[in-house]
Protein backbone atom coordinates (compact mmCIF):
# COMPACT_ATOMS: atom_id res chain seq x y z
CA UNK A 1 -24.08 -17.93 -17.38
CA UNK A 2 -20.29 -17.47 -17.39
CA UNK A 3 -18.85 -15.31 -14.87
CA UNK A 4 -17.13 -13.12 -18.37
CA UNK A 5 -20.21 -13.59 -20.57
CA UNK A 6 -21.99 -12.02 -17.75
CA UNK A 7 -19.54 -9.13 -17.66
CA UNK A 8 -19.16 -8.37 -21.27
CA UNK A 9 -22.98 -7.44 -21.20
CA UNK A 10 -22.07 -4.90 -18.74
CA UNK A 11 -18.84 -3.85 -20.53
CA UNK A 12 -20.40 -3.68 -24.00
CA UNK A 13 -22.21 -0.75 -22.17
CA UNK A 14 -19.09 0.81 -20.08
CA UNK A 15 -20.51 0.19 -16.83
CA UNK A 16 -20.28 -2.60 -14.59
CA UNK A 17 -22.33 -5.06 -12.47
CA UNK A 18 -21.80 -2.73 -9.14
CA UNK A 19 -23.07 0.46 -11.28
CA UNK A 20 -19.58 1.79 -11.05
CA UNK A 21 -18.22 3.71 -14.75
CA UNK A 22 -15.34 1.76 -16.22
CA UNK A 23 -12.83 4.42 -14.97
CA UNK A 24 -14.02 4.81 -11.70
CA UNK A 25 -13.17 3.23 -8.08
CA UNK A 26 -14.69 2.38 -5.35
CA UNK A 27 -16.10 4.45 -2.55
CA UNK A 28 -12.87 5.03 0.15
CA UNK A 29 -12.42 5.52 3.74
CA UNK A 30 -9.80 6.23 6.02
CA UNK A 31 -10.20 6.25 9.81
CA UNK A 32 -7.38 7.38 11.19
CA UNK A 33 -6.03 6.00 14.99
CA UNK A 34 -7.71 2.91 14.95
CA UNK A 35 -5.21 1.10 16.88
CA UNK A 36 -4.57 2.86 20.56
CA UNK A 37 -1.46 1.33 21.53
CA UNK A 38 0.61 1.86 18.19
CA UNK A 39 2.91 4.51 17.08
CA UNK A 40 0.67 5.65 14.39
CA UNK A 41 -2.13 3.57 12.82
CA UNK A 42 -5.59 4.12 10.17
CA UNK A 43 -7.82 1.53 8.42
CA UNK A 44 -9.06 1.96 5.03
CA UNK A 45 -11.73 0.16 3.58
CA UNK A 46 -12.30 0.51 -0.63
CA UNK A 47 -15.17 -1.08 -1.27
CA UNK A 48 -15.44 -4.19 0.59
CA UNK A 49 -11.52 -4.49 0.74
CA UNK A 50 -10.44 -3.41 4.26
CA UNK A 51 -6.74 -2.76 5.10
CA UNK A 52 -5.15 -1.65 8.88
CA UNK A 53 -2.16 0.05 8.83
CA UNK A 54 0.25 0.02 12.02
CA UNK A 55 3.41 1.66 12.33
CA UNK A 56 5.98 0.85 15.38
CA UNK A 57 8.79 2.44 16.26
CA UNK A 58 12.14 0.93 17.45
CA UNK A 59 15.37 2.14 18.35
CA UNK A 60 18.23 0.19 16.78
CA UNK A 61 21.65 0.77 15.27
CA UNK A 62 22.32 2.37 11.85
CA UNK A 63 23.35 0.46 9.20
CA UNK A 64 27.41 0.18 9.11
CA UNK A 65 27.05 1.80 5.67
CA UNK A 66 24.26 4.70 6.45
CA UNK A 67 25.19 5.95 9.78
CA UNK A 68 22.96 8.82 8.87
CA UNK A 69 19.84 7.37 8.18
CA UNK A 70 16.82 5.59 9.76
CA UNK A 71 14.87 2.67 8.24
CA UNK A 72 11.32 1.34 7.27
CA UNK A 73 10.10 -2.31 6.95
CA UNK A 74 7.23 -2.75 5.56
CA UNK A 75 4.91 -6.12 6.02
CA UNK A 76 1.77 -7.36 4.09
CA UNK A 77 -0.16 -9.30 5.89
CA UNK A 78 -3.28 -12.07 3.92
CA UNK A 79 -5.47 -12.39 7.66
CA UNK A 80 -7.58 -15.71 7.65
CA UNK A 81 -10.30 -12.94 7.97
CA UNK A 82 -9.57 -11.68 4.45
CA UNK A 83 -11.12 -14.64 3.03
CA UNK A 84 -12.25 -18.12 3.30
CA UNK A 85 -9.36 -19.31 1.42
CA UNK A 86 -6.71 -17.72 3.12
CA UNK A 87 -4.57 -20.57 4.56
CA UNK A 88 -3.62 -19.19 7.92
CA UNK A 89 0.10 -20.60 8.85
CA UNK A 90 1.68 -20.39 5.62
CA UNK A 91 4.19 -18.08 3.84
CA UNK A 92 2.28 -16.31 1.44
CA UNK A 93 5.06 -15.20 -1.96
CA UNK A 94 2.30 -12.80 -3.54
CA UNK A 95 2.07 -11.13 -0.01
CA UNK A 96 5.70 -10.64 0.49
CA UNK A 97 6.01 -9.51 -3.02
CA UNK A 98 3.90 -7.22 -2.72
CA UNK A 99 5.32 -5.95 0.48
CA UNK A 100 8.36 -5.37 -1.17
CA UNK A 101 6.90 -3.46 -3.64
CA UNK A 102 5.50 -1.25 -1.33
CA UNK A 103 8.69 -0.97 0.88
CA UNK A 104 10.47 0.39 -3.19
CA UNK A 105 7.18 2.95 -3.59
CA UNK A 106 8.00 4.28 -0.20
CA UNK A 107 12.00 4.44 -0.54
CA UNK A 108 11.89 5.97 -4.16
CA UNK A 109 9.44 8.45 -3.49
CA UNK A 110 11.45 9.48 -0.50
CA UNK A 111 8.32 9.11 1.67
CA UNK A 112 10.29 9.91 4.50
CA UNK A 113 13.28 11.31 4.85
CA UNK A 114 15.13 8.70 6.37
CA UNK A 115 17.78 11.55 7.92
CA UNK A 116 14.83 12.68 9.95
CA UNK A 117 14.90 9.37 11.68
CA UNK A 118 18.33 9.83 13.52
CA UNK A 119 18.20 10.14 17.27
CA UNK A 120 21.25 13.29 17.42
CA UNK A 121 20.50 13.02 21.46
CA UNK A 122 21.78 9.54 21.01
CA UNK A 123 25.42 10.42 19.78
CA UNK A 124 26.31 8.03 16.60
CA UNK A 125 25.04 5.29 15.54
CA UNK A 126 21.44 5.04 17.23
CA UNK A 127 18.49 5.99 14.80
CA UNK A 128 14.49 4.58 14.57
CA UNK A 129 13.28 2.00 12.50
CA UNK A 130 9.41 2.43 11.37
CA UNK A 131 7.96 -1.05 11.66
CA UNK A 132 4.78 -0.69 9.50
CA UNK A 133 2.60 -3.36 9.15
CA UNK A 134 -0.29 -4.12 6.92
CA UNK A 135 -3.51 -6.65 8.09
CA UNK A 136 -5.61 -7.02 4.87
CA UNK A 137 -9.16 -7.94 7.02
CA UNK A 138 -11.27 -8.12 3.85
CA UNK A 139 -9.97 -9.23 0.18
CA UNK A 140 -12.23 -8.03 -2.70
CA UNK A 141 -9.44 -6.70 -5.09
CA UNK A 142 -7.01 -4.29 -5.47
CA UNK A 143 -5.50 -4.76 -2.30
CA UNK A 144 -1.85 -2.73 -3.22
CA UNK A 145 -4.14 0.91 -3.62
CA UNK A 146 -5.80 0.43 -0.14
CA UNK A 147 -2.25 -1.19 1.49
CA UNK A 148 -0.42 2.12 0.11
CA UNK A 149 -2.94 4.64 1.36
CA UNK A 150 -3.09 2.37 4.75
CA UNK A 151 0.74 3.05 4.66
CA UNK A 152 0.52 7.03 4.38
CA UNK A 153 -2.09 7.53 6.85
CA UNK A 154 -0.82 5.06 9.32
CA UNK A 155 2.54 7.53 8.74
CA UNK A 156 1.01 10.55 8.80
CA UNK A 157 -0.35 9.65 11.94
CA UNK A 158 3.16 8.55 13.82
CA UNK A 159 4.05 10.40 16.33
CA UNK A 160 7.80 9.62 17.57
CA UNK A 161 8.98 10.61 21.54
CA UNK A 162 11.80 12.89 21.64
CA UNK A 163 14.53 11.34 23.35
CA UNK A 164 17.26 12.13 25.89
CA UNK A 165 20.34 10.72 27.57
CA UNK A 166 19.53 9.16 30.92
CA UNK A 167 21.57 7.14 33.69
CA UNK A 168 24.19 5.01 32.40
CA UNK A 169 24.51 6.96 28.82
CA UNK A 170 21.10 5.32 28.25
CA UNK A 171 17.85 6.90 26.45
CA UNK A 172 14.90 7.83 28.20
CA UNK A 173 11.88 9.87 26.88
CA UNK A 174 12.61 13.12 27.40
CA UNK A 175 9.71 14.87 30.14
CA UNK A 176 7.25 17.24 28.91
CA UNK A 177 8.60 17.07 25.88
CA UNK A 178 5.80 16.58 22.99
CA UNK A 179 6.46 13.66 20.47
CA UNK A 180 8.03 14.66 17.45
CA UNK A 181 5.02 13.75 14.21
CA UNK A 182 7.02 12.41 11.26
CA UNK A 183 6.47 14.19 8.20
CA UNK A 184 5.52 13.11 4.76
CA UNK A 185 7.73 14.70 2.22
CA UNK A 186 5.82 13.21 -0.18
CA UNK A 187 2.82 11.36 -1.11
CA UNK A 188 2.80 8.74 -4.10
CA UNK A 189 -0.67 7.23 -4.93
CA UNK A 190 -1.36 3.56 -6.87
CA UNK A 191 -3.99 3.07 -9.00
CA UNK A 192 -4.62 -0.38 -10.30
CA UNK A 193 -6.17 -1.62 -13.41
CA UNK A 194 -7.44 -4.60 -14.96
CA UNK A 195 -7.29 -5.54 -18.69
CA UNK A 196 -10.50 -7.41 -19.65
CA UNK A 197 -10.66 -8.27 -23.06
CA UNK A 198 -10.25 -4.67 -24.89
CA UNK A 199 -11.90 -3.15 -21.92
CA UNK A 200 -9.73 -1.07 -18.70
CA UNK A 201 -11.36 -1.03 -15.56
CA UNK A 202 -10.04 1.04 -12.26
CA UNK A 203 -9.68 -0.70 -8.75
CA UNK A 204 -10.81 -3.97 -10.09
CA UNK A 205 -12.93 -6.06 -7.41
CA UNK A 206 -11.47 -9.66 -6.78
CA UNK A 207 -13.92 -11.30 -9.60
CA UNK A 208 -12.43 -8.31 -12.19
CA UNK A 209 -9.05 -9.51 -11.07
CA UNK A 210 -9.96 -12.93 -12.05
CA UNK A 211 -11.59 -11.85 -15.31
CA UNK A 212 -8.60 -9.58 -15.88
CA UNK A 213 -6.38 -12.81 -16.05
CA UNK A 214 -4.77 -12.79 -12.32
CA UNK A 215 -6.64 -15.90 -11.23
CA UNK A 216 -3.45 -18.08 -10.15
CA UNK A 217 -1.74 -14.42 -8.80
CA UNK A 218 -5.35 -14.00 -6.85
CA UNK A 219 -4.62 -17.65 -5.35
CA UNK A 220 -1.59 -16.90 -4.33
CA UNK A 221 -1.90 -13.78 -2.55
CA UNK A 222 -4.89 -16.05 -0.89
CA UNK A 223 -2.67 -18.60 0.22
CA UNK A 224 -1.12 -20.41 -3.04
CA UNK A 225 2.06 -22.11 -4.04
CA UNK A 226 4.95 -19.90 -4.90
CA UNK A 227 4.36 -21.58 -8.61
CA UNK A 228 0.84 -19.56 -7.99
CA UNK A 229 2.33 -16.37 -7.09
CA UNK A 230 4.52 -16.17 -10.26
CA UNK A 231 1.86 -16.38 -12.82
CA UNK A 232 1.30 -13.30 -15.30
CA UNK A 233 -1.14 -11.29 -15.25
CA UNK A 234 -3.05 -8.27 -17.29
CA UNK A 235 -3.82 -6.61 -14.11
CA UNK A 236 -1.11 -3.22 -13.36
CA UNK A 237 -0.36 -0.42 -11.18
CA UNK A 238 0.36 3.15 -11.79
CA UNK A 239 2.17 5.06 -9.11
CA UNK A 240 2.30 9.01 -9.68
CA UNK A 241 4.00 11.29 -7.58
CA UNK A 242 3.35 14.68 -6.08
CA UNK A 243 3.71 16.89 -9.12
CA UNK A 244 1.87 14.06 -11.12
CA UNK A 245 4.61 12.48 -12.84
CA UNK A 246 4.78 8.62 -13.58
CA UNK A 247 6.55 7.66 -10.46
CA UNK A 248 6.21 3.58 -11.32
CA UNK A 249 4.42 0.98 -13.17
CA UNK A 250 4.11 -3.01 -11.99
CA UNK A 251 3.13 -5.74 -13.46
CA UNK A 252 3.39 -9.59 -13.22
CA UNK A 253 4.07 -10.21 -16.90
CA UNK A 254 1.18 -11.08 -18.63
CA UNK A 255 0.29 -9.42 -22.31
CA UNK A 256 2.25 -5.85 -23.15
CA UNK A 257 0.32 -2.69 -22.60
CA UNK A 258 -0.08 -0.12 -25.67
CA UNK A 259 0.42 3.25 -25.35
CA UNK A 260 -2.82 4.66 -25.45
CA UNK A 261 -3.99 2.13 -22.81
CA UNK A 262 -0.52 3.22 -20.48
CA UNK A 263 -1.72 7.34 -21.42
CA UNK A 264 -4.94 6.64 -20.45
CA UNK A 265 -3.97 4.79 -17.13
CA UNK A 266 -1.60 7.59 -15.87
CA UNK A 267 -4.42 10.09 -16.55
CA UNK A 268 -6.76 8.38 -14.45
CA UNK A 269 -3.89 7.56 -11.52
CA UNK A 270 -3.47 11.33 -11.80
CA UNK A 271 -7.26 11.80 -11.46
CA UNK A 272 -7.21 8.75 -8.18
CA UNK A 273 -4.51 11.13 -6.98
CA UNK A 274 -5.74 14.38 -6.14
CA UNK A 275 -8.93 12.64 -4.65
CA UNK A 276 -6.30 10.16 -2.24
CA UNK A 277 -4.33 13.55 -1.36
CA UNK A 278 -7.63 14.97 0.01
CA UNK A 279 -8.02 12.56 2.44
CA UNK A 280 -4.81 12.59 3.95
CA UNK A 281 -5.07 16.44 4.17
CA UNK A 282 -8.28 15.46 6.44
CA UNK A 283 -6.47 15.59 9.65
């Protein structure tokens, strides 16, 4: 049987092959600290995708043109773990793309203020940069939700060391002094969807990504040609902020979204929401 005529029985009946209700996602995890040695770190598996955030502090120079402000980089990484097709070596477009969408959801959303990143003991000019990378370990779907709540944890858990001039107008870590945590000012959540035929689904599993019409985007973020990673797609994601409000909405082309499907979508993002901002209040 065809991998969609097998699905459409399911969807004819508004459940799916895994039991799960159109609307909702997968089970979700976050263990915070998994990484000893970094600055701030959690893995979060959803479903059978698995994502470890790191975060990495630096001190570097501000930017000529924000003297005031600190910076993040973020990084999506495809691991050859993630899947057997991941081709380990090469530039992956879809990840980078994706990393850069993340880097906007954190910058827009003010995330952090990046004012709370200059080092005043310093004098001008010297500030932190937030290195925060993302190791996708296992792909089944909807790997931008898990990267993003990766992201916040990993942040919430970085812990930066208060700083002091030393010898030769050089900065040492200042002694007995207790890091400094940085602090979330706010907390944007993704929820992605997949369009299958006239049918929605929430946090779509890799074969609902497929079905959903992201096959060539799915083989790029796995290791395809940039061709790949430019296909269209019916597959979305809704980012809402703290006081619920539409904060974004992506998607890779692909066929236009009605209305009641983009109401319904930010209703259930809002939903995804409050149960994402109970775990990070899990401390």
């Amino acid at each position: 049987m065809h991998p969609r005529e097998f699905y459409e029985r399911f969807l004819a009946q508004s459940v799916r092959p895994d039991g799960r209700a159109l609307t909702a996602t997968r089970s979700t995890t976050v263990t915070r600290g998994a990484v000893g040695k970094a600055d701030g770190s959690a893995l979060v598996k959803q479903g059978s995708t698995t994502v470890l955030g790191t975060v990495r502090a630096e001190v570097t120079s501000a930017a000529p043109d924000a003297p005031n402000a600190g910076r993040l980089a973020v990084n999506l990484v495809m691991t050859a773990l993630a899947s057997p097709t991941v081709r380990a070596g090469r530039p992956n477009d879809a990840a980078a793309a994706m990393s850069h969408t993340l880097e906007r959801i954190i910058a827009s959303n003010e995330v952090v203020k990046v004012e709370d990143l200059v080092i005043s003991e310093a004098g001008v000019g010297q500030v932190w940069i937030l290195y925060c990378d993302l190791y996708c370990l296992d792909y089944d779907g909807n790997v931008m939700d898990a990267a993003l709540l990766a992201l916040l944890a990993a942040l919430q858990e970085t812990k930066l060391p208060v700083l002091e001039m030393g010898p030769a107008e050089r900065l040492v870590v200042a002694p007995g002094a207790a890091p400094r945590p940085v602090v979330l000012n706010h907390t944007p959540v993704a929820l992605t969807l997949a369009v299958i035929d006239t049918h929605v689904v929430a946090d779509p599993t890799q074969q609902e990504e497929e079905l959903g019409g992201s096959v060539d985007v799915d083989a790029a973020l796995l290791g395809g040609s940039a061709l790949e990673a430019g296909a269209t797609s019916d597959n979305f994601t809704v980012v809402v902020g703290d006081n619920d409000e539409l904060s974004g909405l992506y998607k890779a082309g692909g066929t236009a979204l009605s209305d009641e499907v983009l109401r319904q979508s930010v209703e259930l993002a809002r939903v995804r929401a409050a149960e994402v901002r109970l775990m990070l209040a899990q401390v």
